[in-house]
N, C-alpha and C. Protein backbone atom coordinates (compact mmCIF):
# COMPACT_ATOMS: atom_id res chain seq x y z
N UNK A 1 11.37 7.02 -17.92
CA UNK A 1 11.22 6.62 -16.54
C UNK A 1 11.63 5.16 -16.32
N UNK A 2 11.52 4.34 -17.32
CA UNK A 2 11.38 3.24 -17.05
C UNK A 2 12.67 2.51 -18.08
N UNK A 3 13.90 3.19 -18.48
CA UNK A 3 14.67 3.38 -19.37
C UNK A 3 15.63 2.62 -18.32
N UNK A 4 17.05 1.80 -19.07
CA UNK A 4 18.07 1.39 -18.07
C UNK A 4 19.27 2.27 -18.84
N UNK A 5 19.11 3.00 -19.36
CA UNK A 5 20.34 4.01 -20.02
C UNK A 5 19.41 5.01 -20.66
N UNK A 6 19.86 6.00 -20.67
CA UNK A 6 19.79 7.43 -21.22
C UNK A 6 20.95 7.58 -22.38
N UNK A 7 20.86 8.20 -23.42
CA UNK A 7 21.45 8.72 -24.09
C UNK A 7 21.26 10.01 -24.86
N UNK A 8 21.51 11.03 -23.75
CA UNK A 8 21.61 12.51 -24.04
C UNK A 8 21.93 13.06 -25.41
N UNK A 9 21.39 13.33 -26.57
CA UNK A 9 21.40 13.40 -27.96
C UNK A 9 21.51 15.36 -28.13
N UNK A 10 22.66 15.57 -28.75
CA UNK A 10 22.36 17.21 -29.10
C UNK A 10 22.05 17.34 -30.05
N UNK A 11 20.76 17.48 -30.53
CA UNK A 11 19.60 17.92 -31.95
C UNK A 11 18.71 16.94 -32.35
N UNK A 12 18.17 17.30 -33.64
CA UNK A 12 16.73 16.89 -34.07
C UNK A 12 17.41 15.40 -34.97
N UNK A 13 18.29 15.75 -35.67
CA UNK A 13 18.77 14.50 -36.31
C UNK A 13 19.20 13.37 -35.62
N UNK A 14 20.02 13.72 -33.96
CA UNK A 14 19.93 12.71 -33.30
C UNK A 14 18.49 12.29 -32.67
N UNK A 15 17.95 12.38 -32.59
CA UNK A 15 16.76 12.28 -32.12
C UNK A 15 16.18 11.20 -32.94
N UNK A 16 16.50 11.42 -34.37
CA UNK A 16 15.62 10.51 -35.32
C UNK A 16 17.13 9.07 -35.72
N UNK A 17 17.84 9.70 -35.38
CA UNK A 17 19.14 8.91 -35.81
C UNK A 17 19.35 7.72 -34.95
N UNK A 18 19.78 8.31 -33.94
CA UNK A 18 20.22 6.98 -32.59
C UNK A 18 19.52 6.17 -32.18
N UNK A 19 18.37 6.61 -32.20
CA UNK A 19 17.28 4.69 -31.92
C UNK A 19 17.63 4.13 -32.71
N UNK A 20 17.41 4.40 -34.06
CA UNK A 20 17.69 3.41 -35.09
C UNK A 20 18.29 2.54 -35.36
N UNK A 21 19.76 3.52 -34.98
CA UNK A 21 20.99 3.17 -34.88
C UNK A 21 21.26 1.95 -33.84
N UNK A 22 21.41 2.36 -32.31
CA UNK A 22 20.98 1.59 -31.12
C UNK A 22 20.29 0.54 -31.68
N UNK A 23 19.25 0.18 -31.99
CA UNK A 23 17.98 -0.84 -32.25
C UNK A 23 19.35 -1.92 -33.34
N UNK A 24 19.85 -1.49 -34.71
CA UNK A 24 20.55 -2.25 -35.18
C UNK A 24 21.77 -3.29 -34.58
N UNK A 25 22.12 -2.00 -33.70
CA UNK A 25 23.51 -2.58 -32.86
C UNK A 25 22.65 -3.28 -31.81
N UNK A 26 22.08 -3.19 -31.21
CA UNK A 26 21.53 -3.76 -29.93
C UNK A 26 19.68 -4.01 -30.30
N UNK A 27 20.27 -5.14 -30.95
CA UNK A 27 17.90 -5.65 -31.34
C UNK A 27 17.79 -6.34 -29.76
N UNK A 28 18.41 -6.74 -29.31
CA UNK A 28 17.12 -7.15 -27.57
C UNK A 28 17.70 -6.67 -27.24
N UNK A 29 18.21 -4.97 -26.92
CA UNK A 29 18.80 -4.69 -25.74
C UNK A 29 18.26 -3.30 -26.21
N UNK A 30 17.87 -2.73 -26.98
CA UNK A 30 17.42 -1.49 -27.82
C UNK A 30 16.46 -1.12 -26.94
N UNK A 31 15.47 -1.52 -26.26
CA UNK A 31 14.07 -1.26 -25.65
C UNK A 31 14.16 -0.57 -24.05
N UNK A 32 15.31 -1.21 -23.96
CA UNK A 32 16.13 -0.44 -22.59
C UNK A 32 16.48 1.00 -22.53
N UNK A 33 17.04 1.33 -23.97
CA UNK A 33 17.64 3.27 -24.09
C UNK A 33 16.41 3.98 -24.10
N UNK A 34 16.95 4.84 -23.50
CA UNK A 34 16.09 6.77 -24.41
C UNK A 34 17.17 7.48 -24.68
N UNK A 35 16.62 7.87 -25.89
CA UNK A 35 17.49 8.80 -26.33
C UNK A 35 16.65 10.48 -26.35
N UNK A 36 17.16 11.17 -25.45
CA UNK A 36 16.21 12.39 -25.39
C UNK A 36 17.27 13.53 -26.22
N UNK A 37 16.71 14.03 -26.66
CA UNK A 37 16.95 15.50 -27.29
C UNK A 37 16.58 16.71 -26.45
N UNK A 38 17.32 17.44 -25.54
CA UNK A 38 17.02 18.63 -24.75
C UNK A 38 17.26 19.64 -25.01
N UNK A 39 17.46 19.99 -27.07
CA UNK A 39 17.62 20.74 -27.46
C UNK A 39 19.27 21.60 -27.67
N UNK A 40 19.58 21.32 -26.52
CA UNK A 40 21.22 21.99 -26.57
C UNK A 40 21.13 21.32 -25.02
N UNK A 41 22.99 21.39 -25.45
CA UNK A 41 23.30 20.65 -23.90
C UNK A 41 23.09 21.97 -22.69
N UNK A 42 22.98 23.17 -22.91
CA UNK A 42 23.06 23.78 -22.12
C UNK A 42 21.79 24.57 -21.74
N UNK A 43 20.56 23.65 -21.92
CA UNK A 43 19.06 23.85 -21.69
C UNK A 43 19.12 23.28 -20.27
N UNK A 44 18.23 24.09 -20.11
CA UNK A 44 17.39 23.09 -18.08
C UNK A 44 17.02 21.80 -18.23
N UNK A 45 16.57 21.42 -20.17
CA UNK A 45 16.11 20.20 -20.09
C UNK A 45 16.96 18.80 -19.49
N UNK A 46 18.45 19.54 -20.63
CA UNK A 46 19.71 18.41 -20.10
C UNK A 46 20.01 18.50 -19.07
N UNK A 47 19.86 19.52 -18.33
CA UNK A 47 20.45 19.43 -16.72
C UNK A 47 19.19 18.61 -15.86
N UNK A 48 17.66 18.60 -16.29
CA UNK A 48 16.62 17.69 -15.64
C UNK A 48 16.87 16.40 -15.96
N UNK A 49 17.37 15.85 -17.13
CA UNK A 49 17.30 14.82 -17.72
C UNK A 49 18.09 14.34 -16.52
N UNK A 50 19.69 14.58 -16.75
CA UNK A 50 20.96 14.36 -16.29
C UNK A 50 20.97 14.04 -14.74
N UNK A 51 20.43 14.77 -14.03
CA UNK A 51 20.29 15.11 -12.37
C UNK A 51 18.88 13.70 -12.13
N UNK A 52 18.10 13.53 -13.20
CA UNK A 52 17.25 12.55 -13.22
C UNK A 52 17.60 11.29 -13.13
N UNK A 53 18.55 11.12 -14.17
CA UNK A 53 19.34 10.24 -14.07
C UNK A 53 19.89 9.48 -13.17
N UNK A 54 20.72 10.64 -12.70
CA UNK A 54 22.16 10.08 -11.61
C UNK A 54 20.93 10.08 -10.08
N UNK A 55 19.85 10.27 -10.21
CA UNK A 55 19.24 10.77 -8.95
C UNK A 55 18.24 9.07 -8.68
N UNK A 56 17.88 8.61 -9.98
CA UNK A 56 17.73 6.86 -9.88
C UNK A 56 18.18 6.07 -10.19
N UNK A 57 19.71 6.64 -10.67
CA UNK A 57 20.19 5.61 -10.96
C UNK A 57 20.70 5.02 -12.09
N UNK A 58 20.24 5.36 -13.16
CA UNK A 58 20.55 5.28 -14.20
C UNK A 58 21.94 5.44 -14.87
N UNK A 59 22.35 4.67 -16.07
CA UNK A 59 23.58 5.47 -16.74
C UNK A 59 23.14 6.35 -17.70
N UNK A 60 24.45 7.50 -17.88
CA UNK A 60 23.77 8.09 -18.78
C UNK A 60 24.93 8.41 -19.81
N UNK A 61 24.65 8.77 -21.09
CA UNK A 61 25.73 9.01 -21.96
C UNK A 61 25.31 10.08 -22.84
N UNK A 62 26.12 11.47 -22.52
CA UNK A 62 26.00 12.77 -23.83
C UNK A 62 26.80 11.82 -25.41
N UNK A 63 25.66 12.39 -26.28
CA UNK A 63 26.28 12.44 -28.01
C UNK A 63 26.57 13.64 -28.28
N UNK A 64 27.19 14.28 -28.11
CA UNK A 64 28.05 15.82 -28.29
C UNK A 64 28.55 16.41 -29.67
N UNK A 65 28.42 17.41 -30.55
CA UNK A 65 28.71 18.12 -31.14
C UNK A 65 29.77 18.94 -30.70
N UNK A 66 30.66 18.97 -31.66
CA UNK A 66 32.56 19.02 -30.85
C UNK A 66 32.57 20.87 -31.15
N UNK A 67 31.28 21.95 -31.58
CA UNK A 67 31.61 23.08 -31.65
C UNK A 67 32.24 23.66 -30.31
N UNK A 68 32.36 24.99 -30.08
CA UNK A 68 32.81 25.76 -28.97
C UNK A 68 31.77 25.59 -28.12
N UNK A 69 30.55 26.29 -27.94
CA UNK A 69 29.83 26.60 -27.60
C UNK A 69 28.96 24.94 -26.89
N UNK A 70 28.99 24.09 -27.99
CA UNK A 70 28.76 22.78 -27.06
C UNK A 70 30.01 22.08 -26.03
N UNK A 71 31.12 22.32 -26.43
CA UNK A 71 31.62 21.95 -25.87
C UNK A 71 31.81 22.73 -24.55
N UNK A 72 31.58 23.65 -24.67
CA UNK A 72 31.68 24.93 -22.98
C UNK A 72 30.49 24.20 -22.31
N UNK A 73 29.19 23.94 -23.00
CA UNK A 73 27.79 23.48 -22.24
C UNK A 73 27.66 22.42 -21.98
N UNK A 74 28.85 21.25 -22.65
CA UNK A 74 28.82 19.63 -21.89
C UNK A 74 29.57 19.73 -20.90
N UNK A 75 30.62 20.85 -20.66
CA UNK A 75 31.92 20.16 -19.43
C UNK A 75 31.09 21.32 -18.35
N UNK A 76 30.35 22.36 -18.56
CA UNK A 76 29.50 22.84 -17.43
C UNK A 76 28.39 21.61 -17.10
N UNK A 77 27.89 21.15 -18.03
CA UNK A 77 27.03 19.98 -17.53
C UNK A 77 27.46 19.10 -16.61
N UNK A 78 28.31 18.32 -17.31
CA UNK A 78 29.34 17.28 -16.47
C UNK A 78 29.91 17.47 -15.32
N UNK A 79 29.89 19.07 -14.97
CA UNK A 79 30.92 19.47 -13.73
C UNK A 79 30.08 19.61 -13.11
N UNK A 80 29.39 20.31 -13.32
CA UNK A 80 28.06 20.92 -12.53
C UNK A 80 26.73 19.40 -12.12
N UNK A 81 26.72 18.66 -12.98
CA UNK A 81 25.43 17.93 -12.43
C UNK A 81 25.95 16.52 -12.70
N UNK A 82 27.22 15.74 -13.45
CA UNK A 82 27.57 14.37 -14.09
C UNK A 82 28.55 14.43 -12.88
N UNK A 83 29.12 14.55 -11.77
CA UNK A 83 30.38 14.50 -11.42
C UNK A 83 31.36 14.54 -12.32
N UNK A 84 31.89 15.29 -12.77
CA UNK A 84 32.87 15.11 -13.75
C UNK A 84 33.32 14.18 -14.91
N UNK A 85 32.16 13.89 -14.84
CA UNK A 85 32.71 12.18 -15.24
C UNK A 85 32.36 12.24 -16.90
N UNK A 86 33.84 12.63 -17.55
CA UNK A 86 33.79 12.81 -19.06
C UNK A 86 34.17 11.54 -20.11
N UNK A 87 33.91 10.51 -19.26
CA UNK A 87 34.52 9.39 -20.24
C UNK A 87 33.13 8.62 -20.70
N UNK A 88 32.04 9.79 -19.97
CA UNK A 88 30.48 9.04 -20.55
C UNK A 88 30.39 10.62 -21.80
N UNK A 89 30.73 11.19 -22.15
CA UNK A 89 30.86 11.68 -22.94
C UNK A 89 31.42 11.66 -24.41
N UNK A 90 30.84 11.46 -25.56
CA UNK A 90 31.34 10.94 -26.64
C UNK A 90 30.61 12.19 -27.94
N UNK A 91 32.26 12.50 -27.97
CA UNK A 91 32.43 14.30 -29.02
C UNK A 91 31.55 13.75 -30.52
N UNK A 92 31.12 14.21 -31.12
CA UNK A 92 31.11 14.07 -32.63
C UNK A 92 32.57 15.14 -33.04
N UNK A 93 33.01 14.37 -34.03
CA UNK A 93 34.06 15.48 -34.70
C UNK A 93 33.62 16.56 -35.47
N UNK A 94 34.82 17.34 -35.74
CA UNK A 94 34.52 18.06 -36.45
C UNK A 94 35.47 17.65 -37.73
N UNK A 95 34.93 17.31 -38.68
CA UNK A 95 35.36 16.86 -39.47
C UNK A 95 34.84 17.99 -41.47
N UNK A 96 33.75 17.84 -41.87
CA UNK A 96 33.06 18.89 -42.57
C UNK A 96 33.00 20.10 -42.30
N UNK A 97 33.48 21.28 -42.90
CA UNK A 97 33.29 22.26 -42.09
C UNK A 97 32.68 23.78 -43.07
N UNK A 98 31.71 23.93 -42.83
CA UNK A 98 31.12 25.41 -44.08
C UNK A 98 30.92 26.40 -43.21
N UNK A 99 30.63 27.55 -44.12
CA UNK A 99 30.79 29.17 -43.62
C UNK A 99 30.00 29.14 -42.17
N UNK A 100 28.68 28.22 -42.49
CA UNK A 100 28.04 27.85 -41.17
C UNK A 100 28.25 27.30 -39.94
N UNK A 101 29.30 26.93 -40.32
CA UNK A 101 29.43 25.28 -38.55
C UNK A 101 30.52 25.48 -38.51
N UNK A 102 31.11 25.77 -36.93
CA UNK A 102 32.74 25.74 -36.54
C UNK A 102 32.90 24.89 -35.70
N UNK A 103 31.94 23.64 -35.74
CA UNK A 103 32.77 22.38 -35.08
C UNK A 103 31.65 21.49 -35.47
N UNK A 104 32.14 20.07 -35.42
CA UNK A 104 31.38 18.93 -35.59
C UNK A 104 29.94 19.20 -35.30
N UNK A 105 29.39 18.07 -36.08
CA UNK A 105 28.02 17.66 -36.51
C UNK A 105 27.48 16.15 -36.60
N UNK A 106 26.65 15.83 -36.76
CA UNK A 106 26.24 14.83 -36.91
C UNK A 106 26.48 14.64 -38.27
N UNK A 107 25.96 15.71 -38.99
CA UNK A 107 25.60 15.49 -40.55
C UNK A 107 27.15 15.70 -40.95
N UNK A 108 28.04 16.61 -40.45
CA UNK A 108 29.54 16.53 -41.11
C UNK A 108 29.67 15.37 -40.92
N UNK A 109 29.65 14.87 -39.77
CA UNK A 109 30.55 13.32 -39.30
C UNK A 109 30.33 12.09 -40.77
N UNK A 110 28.49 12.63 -40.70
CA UNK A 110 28.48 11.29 -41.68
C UNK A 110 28.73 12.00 -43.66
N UNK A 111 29.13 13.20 -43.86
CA UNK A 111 29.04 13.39 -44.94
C UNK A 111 30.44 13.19 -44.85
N UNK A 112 31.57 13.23 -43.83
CA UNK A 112 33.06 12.95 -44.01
C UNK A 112 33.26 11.37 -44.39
N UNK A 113 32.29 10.63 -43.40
CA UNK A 113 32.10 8.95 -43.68
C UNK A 113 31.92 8.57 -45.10
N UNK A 114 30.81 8.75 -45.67
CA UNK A 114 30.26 8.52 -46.88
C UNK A 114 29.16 9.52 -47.44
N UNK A 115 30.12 10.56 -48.38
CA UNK A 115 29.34 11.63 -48.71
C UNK A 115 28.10 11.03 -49.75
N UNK A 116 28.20 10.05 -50.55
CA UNK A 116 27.29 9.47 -51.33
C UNK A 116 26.00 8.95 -50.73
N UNK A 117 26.22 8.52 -49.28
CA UNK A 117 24.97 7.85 -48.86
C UNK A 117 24.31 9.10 -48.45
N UNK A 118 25.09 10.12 -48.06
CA UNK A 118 24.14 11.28 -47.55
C UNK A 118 23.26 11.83 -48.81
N UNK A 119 23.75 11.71 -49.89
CA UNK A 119 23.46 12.44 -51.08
C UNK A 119 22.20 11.31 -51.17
N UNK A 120 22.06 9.92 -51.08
CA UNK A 120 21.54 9.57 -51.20
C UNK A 120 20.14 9.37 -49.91
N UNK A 121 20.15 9.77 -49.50
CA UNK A 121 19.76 9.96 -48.39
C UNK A 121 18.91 11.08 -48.86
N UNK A 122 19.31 12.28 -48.91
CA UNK A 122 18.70 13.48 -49.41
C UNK A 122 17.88 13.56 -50.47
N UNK A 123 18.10 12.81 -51.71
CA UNK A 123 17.75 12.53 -52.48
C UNK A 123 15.95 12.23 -52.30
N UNK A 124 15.74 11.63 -50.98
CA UNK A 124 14.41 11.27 -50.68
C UNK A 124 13.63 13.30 -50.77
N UNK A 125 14.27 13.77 -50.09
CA UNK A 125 13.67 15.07 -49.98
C UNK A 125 13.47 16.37 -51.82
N UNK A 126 13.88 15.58 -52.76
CA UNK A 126 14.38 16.13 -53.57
C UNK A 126 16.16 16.94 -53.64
N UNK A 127 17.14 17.01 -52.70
CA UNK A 127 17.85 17.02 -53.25
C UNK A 127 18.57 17.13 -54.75
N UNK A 128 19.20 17.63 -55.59
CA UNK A 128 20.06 17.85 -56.36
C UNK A 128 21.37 17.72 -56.28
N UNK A 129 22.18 16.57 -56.78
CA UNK A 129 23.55 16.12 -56.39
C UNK A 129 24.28 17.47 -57.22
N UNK A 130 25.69 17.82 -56.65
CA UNK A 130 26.50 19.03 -57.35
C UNK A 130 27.49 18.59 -56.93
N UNK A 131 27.82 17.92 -56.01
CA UNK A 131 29.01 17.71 -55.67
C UNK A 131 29.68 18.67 -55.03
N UNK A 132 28.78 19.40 -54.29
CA UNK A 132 29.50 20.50 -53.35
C UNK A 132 28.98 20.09 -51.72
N UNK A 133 30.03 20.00 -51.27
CA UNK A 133 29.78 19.37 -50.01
C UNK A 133 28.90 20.28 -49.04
N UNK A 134 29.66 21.46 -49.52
CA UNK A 134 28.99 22.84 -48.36
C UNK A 134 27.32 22.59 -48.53
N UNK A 135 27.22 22.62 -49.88
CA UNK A 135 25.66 22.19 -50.00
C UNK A 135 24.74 21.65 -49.49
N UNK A 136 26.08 20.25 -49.89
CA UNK A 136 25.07 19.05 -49.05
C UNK A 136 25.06 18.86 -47.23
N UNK A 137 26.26 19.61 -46.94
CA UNK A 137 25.60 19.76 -45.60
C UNK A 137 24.38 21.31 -45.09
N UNK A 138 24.86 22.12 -45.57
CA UNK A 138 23.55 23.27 -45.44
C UNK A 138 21.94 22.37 -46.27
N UNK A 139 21.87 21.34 -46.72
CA UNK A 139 20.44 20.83 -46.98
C UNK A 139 20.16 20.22 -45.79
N UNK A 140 21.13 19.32 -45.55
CA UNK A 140 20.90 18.46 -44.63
C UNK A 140 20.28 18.96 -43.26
N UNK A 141 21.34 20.41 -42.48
CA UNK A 141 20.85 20.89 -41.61
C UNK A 141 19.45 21.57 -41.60
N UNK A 142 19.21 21.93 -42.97
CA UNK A 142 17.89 22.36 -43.59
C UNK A 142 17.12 21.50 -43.34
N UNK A 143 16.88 20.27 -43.37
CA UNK A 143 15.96 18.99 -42.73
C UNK A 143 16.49 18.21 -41.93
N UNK A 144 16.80 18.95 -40.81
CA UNK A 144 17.33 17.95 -39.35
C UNK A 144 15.82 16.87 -39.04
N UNK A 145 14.79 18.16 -39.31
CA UNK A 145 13.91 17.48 -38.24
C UNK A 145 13.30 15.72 -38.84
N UNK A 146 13.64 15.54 -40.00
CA UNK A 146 13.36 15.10 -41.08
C UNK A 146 14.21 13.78 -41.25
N UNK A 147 15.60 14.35 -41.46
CA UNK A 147 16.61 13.72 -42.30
C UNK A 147 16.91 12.19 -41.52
N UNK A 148 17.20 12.63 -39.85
CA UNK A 148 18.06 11.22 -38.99
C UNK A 148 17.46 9.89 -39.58
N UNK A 149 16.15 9.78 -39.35
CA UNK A 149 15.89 7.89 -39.69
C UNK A 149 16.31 7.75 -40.74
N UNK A 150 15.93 8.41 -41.94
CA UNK A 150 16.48 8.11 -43.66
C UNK A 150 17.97 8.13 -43.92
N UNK A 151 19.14 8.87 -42.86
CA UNK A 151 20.15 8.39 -42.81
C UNK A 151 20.60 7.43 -41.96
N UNK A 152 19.58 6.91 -41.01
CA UNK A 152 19.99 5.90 -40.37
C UNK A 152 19.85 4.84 -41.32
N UNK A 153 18.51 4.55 -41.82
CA UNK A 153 18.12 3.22 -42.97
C UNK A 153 19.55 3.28 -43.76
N UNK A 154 19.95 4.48 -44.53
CA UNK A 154 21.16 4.22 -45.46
C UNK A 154 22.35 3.35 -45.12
N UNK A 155 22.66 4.52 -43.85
CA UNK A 155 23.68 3.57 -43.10
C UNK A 155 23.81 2.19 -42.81
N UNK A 156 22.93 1.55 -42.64
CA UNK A 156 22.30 0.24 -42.21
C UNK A 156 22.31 -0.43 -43.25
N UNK A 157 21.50 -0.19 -44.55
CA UNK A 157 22.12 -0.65 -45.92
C UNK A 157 23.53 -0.70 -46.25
N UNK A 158 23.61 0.59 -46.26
CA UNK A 158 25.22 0.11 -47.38
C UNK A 158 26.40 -0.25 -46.51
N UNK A 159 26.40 -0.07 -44.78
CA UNK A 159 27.22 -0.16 -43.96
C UNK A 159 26.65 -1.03 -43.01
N UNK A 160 26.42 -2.09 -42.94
CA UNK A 160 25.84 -3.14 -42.02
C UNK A 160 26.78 -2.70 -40.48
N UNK A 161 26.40 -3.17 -39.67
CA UNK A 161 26.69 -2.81 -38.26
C UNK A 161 27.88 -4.41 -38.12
N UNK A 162 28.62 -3.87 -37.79
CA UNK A 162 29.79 -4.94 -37.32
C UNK A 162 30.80 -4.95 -36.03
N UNK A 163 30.51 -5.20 -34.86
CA UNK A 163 31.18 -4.62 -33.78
C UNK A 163 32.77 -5.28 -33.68
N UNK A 164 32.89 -6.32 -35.06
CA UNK A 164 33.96 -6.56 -34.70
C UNK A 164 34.91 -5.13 -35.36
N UNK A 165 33.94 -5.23 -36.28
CA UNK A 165 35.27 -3.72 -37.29
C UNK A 165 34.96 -2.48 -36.98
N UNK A 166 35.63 -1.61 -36.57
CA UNK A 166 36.06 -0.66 -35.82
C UNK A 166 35.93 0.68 -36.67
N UNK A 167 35.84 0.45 -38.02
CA UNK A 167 35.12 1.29 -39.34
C UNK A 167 33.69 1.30 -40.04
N UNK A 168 33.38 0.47 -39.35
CA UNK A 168 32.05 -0.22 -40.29
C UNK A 168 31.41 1.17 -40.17
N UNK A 169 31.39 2.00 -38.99
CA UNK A 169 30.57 3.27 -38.69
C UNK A 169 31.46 4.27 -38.57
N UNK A 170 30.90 5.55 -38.71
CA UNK A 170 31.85 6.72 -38.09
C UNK A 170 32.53 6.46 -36.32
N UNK A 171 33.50 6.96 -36.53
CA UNK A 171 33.84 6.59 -34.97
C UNK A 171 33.70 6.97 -33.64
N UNK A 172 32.56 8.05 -33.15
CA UNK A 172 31.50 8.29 -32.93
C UNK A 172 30.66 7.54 -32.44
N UNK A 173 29.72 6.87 -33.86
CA UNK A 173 28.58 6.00 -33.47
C UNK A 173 29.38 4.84 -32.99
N UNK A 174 30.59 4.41 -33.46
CA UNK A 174 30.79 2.70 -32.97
C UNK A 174 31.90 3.03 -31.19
N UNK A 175 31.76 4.14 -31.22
CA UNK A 175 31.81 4.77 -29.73
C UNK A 175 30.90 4.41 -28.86
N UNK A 176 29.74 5.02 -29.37
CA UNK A 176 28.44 4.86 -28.91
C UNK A 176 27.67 3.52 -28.74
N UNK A 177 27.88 2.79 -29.59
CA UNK A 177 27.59 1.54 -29.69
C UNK A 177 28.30 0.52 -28.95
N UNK A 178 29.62 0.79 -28.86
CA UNK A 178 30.56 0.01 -27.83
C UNK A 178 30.20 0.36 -26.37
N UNK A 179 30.46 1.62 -25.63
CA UNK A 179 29.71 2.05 -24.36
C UNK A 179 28.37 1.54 -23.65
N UNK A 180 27.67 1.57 -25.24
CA UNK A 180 26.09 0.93 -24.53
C UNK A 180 26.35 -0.14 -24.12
N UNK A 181 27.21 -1.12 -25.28
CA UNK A 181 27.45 -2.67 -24.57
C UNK A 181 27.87 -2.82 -23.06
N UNK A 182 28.39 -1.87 -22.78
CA UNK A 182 29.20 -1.84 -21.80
C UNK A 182 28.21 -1.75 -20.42
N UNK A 183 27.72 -0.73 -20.49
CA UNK A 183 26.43 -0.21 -19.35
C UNK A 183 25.24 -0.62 -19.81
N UNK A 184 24.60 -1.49 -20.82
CA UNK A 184 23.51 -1.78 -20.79
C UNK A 184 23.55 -3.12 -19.68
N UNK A 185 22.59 -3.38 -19.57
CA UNK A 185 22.43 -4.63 -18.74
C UNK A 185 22.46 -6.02 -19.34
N UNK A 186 22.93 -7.05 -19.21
CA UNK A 186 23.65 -8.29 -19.67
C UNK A 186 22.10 -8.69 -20.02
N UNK A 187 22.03 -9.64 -21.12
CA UNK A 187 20.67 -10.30 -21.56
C UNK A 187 21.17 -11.58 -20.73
N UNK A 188 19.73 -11.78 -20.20
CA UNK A 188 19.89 -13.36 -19.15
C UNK A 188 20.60 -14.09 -20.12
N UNK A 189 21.23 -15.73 -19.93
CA UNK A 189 21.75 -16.57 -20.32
C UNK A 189 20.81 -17.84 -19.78
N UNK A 190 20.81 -18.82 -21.27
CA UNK A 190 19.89 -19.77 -20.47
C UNK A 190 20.91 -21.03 -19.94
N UNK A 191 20.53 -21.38 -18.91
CA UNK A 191 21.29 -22.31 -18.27
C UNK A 191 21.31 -22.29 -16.99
């Protein structure tokens, strides 16, 4: 309610992921987002969130999963309740891909980035490294509800946040991170 940006999150890992994330890239400007999880973009929740939004005012920005099925339920979102307006929209790729998932993820995005930190990451849950990727993403989705902050901390370790470099993160999050700068609200200046 009292949020100056929204950031529309599709799943449990964003949920635990993007504050974190946000908070690193933006420490006094972090307290301003929500990041809500409405389950799938194509719940009543995201269409309450969304219509909530644009209805006080707010900006708002989808984190999107680039499958079929999300992608049919963000551009009905967007058409239907965002005015069209797809340039507040930011895809995860599809980049990882197993018998399970036919389009981007959170957890592909970052096991394509740095499959080691995920491994390490997992590792908290007991994990077993094999070096099979399919694996390590079917664990991962296995502890969504779980996994986001412990891959956010990793990230943050071994990949410090750098807005000048344009890799420091998957390209995605430094999507995400650039946009907020953009629509968050300017921190006073003293003078």
């Amino acid at each position: 309610l009292f949020a100056s940006l929204v950031v529309i999150g599709d799943g449990a890992t964003e949920r635990a992921l993007l504050p974190r994330l946000i908070h690193e890239a933006h420490p006094t400007r972090s307290h301003a987002v929500c990041v809500v999880d409405p389950g799938s973009m194509g719940s009543e929740h995201a269409v309450a969130v969304l219509k909530f939004a644009k209805l006080i005012g707010i900006p708002w920005i989808l984190f999107c999963d680039s499958d079929n099925a999300g992608r049919t339920a963000v551009k009905s979102l967007v058409r239907d309740h965002g005015d069209g307006v797809l340039d507040q929209v930011i895809w995860v790729p599809s980049e990882v891909k197993s018998e399970e998932e036919k389009g981007g993820s959170v957890e592909s995005m970052l096991i394509a980035f740095d499959a080691e930190l995920c491994e390490e990451a997992c590792e908290v849950f007991e994990y077993k490294r094999d070096g099979d990727v399919n694996g390590l993403l079917k664990f991962m989705k296995a502890h969504k509800g779980v996994i986001g902050s412990v891959l956010a901390d990793r990230l943050i370790a071994l990949h410090p946040w750098d807005p000048g470099a344009v890799d420091c993160w998957p390209e995605a999050l430094v999507h995400l991170m650039l946009l907020l700068d953009e629509l968050l609200p300017k921190e006073p200046t003293n003078g």
